[in-house]
C-alpha atoms as a PDB file:
ATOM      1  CA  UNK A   1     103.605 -40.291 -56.434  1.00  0.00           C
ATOM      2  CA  UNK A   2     106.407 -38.374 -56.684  1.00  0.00           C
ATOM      3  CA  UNK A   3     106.964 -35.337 -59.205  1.00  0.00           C
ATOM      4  CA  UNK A   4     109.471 -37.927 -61.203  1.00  0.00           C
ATOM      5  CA  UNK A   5     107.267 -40.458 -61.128  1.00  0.00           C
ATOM      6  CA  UNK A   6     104.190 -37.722 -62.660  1.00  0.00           C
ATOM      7  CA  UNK A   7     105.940 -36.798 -65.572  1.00  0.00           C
ATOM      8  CA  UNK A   8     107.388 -40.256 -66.590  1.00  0.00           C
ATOM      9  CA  UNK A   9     103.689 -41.017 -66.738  1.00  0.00           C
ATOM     10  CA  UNK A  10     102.454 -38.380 -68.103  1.00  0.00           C
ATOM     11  CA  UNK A  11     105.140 -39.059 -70.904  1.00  0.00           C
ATOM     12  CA  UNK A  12     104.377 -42.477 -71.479  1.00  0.00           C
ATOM     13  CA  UNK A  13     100.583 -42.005 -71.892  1.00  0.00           C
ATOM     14  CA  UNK A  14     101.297 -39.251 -74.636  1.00  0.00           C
ATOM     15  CA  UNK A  15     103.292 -41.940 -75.991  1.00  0.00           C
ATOM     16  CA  UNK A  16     100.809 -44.397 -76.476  1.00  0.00           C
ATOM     17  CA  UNK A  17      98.816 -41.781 -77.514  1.00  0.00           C
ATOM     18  CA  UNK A  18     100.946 -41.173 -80.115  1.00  0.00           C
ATOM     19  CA  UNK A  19     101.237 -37.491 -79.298  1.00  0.00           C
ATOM     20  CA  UNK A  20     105.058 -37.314 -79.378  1.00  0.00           C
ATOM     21  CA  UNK A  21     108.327 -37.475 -81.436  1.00  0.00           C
ATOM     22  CA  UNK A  22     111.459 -38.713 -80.153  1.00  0.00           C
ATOM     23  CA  UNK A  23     114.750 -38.860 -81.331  1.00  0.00           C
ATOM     24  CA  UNK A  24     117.247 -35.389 -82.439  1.00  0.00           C
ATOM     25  CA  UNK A  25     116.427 -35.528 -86.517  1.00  0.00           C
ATOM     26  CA  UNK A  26     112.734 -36.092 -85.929  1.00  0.00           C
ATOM     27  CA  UNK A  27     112.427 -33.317 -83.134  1.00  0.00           C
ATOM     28  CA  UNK A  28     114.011 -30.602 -85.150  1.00  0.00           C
ATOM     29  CA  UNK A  29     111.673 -31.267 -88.073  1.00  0.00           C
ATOM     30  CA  UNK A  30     108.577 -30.735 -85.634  1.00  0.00           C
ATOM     31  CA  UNK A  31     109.897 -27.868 -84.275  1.00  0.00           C
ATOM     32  CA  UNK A  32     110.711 -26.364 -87.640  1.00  0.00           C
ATOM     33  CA  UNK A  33     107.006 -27.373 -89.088  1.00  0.00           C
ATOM     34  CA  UNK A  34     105.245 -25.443 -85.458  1.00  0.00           C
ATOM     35  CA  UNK A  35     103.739 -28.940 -84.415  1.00  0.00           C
ATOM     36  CA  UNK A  36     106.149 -29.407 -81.478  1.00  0.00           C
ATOM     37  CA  UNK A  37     104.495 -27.754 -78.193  1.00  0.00           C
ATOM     38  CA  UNK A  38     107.014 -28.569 -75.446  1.00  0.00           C
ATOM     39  CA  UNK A  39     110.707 -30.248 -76.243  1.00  0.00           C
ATOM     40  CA  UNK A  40     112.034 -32.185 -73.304  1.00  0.00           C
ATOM     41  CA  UNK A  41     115.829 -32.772 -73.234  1.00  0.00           C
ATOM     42  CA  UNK A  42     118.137 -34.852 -71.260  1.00  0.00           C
ATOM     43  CA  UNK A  43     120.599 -32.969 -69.379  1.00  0.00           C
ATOM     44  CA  UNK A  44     123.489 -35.239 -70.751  1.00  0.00           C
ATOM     45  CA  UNK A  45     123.075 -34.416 -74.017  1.00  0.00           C
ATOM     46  CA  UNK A  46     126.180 -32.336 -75.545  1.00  0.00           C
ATOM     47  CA  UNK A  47     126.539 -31.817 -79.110  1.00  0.00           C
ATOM     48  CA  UNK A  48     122.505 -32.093 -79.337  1.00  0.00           C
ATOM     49  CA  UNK A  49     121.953 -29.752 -76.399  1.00  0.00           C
ATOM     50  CA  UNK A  50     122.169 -26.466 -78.112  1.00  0.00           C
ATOM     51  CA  UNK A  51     121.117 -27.198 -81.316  1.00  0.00           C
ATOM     52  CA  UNK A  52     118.071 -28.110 -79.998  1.00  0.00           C
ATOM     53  CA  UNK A  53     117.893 -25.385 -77.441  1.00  0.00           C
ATOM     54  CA  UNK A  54     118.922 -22.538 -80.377  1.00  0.00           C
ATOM     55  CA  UNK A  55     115.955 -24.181 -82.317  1.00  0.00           C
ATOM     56  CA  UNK A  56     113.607 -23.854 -79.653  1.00  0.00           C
ATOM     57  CA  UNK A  57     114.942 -20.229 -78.791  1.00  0.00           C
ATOM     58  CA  UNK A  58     114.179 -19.525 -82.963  1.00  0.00           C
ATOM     59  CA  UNK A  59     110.498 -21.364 -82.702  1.00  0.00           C
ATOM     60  CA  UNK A  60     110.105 -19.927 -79.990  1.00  0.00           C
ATOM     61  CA  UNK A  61     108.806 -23.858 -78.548  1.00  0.00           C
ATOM     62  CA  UNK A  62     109.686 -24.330 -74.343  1.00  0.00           C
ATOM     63  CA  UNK A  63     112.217 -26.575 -73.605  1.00  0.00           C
ATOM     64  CA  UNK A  64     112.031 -28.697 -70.670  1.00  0.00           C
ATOM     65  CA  UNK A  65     115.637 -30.830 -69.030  1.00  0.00           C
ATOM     66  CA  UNK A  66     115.409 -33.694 -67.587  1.00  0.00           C
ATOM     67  CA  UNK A  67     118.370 -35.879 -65.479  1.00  0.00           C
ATOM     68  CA  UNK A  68     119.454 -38.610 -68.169  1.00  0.00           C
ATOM     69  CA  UNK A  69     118.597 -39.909 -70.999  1.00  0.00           C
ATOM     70  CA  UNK A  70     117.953 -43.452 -69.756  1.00  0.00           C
ATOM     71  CA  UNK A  71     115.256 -41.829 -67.938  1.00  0.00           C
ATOM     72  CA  UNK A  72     113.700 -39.997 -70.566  1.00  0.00           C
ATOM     73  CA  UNK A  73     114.006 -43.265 -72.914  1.00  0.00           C
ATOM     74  CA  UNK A  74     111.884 -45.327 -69.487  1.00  0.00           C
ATOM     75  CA  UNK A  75     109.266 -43.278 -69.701  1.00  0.00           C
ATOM     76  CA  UNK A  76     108.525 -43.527 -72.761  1.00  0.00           C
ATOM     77  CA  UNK A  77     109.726 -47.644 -73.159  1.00  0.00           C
ATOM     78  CA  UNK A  78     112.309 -47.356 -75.274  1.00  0.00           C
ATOM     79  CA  UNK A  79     116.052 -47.372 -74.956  1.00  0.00           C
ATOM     80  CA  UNK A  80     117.756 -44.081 -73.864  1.00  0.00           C
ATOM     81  CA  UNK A  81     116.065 -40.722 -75.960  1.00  0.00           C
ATOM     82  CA  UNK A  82     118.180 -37.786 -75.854  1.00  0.00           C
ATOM     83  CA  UNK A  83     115.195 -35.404 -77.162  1.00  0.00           C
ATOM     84  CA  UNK A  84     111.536 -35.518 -77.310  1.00  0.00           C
ATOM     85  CA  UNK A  85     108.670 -33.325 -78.792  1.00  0.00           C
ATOM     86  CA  UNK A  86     105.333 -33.287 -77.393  1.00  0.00           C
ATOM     87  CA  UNK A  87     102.576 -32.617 -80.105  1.00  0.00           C
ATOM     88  CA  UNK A  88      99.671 -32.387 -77.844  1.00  0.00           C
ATOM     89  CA  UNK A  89      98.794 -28.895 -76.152  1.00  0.00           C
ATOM     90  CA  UNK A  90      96.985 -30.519 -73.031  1.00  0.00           C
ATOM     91  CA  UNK A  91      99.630 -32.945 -72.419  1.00  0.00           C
ATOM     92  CA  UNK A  92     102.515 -29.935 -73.051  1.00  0.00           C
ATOM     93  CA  UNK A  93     100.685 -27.754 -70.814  1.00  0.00           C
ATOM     94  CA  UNK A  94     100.826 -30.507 -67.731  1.00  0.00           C
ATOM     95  CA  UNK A  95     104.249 -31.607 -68.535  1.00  0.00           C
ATOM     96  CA  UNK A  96     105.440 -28.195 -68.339  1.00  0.00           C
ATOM     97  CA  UNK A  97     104.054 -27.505 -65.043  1.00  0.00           C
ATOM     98  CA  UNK A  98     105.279 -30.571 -63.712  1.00  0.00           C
ATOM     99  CA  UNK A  99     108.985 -30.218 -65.381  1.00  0.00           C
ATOM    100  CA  UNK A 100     108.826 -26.126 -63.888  1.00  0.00           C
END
């Protein structure tokens, strides 16, 4: 399994889980609130990019890139997510190493 293919399913279990956010509004408020343990971006996001990143710089909350945001949105099932906050310390913790 490749290191791709790890995270993607990593991501989707935390998903069913219910032990993430997704989508730029909803991400921001978790990170605000302190509930958001590891924020995974696509690397094509512009105009979201460094809000996102200057509110995880503030919060002091890693930030993670991936390639797209079709791929972000696969792992997870949904259509293409620019931003995504992982709630769960365990599953932050792996994702991290595996996104490092």
């Amino acid at each position: 399994m490749t290191q791709q293919q790890q995270w993607m399913s990593l991501l989707g279990l935390a998903n069913r889980a219910r032990k993430l956010i997704s989508g730029e509004e909803l991400v921001v408020k978790e990170i605000r609130s302190g509930n958001a343990k590891v924020v995974i971006l696509s690397a094509d996001a512009s105009k979201t990019l460094k809000k996102i990143s200057d509110k995880c710089a503030f919060y002091q909350v890693p930030l993670k890139r991936v390639e797209s945001r079709s791929l972000l949105g696969h792992a997870i099932g949904k259509d293409a997510r620019v931003a995504v906050a992982v709630l769960d310390e365990g599953f932050a913790q792996k994702l991290r190493t595996l996104l490092d």
